[in-house]
C-alpha atoms as a PDB file:
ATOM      1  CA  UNK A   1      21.404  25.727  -5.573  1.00  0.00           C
ATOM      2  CA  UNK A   2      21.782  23.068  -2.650  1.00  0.00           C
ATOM      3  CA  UNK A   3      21.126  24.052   1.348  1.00  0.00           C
ATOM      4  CA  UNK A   4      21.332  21.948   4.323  1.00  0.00           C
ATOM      5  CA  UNK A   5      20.519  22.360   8.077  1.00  0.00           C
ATOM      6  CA  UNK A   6      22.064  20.022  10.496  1.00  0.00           C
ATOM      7  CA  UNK A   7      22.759  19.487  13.872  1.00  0.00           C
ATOM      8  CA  UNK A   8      26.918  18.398  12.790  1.00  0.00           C
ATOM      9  CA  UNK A   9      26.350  15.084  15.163  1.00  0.00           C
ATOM     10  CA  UNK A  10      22.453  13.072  14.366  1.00  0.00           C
ATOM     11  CA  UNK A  11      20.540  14.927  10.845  1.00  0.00           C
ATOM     12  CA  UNK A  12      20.967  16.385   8.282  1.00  0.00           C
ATOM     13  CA  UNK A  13      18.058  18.016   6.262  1.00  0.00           C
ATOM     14  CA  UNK A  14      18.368  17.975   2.460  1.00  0.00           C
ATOM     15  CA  UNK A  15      16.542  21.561   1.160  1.00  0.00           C
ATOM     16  CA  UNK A  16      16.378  23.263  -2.248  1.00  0.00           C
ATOM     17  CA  UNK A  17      18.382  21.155  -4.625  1.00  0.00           C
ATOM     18  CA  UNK A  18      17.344  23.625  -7.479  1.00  0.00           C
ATOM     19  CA  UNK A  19      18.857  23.299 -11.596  1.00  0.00           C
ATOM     20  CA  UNK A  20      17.534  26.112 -13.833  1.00  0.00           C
ATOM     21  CA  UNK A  21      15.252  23.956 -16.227  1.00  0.00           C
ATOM     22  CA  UNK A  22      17.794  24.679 -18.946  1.00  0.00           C
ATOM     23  CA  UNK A  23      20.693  22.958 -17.005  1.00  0.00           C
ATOM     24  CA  UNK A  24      18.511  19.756 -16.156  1.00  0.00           C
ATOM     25  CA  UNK A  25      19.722  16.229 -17.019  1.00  0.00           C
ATOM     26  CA  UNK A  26      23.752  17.332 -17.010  1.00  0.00           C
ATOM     27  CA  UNK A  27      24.516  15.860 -13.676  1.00  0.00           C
ATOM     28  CA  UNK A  28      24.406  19.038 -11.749  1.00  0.00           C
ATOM     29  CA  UNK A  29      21.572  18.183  -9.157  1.00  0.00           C
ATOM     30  CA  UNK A  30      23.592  15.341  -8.313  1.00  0.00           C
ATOM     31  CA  UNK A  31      27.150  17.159  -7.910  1.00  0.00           C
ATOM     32  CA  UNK A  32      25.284  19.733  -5.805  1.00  0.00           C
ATOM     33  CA  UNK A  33      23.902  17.031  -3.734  1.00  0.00           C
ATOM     34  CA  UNK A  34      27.288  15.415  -3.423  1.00  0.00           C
ATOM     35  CA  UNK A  35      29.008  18.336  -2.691  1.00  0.00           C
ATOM     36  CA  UNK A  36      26.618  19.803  -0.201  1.00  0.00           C
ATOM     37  CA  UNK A  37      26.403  17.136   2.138  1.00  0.00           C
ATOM     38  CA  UNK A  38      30.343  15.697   2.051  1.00  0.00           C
ATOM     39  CA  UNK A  39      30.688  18.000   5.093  1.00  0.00           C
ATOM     40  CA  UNK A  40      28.325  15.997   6.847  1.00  0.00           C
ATOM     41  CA  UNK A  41      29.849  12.348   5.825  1.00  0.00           C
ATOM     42  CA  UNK A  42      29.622  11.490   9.459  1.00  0.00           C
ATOM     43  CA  UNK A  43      26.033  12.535  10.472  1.00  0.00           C
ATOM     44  CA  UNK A  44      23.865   9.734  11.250  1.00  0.00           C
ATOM     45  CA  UNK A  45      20.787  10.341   9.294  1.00  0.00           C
ATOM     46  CA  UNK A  46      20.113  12.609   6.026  1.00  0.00           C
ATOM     47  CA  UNK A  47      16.453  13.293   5.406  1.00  0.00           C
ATOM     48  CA  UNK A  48      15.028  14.799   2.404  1.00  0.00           C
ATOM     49  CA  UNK A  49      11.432  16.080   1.975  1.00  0.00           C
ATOM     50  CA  UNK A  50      10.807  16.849  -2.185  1.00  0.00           C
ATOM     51  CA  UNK A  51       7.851  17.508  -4.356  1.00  0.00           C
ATOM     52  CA  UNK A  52       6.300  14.217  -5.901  1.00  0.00           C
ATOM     53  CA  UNK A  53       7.725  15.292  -9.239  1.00  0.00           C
ATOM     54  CA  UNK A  54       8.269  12.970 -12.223  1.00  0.00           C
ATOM     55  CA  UNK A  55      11.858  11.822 -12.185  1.00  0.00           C
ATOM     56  CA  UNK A  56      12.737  12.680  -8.365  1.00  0.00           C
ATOM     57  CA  UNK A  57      12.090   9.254  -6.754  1.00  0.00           C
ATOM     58  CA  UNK A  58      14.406   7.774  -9.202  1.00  0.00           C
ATOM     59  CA  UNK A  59      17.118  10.695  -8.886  1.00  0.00           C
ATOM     60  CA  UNK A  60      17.153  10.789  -5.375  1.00  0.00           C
ATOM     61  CA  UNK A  61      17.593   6.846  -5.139  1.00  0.00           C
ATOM     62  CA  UNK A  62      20.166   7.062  -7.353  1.00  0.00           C
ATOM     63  CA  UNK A  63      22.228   9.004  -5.049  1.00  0.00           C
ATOM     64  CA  UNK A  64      21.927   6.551  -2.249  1.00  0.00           C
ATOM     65  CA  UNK A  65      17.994   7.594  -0.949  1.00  0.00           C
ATOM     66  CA  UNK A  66      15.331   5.595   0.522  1.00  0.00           C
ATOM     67  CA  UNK A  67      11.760   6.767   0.100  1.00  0.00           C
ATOM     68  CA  UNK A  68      10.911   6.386   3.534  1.00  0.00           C
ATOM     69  CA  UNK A  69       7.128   5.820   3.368  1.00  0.00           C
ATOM     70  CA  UNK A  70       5.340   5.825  -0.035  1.00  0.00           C
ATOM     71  CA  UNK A  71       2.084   6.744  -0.438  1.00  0.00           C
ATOM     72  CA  UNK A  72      -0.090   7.073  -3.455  1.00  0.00           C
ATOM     73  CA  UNK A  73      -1.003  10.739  -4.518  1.00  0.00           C
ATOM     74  CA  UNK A  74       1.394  12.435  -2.267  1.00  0.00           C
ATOM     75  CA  UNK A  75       2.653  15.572  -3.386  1.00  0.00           C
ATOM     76  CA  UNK A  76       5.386  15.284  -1.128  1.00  0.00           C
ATOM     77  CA  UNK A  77       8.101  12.595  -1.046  1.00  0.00           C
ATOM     78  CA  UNK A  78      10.034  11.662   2.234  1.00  0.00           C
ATOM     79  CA  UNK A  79      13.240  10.652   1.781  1.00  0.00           C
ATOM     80  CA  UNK A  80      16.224   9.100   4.289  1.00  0.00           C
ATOM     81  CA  UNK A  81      19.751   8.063   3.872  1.00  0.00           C
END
């Protein structure tokens, strides 16, 4: 499961890219992502807020993601594209 909010013209806000555990690591997360936010191909900013879990920085910058301001012990990761 994928969701987005947006305003169709400046943001777009990532939400809830979810893969049952079982289903992990098959390129799902990343076709959901894809999918989810072709519709908003022209909006000028897509931001992401995630949990600081192992593997997400690395997934998320794979599909094109900044972190946008790293800190050490967050348990929540900004991200911007």
């Amino acid at each position: 499961m994928a969701r987005v909010v947006s305003d169709f013209g400046t943001i777009v806000h990532l939400q809830d890219v979810l893969v049952d555990p079982g289903m992990q690591r098959r390129g799902i997360g990343a076709e959901l992502v894809v999918r989810v936010l072709e519709p908003f191909a022209d909006v000028r900013q897509t931001v992401l807020l995630t949990d600081a879990g192992p593997g997400l920085t690395a997934f998320y910058m794979s599909l094109g993601f900044s972190e946008a301001a790293p800190s050490a012990g967050a348990t929540v990761r900004a991200f911007v594209r």
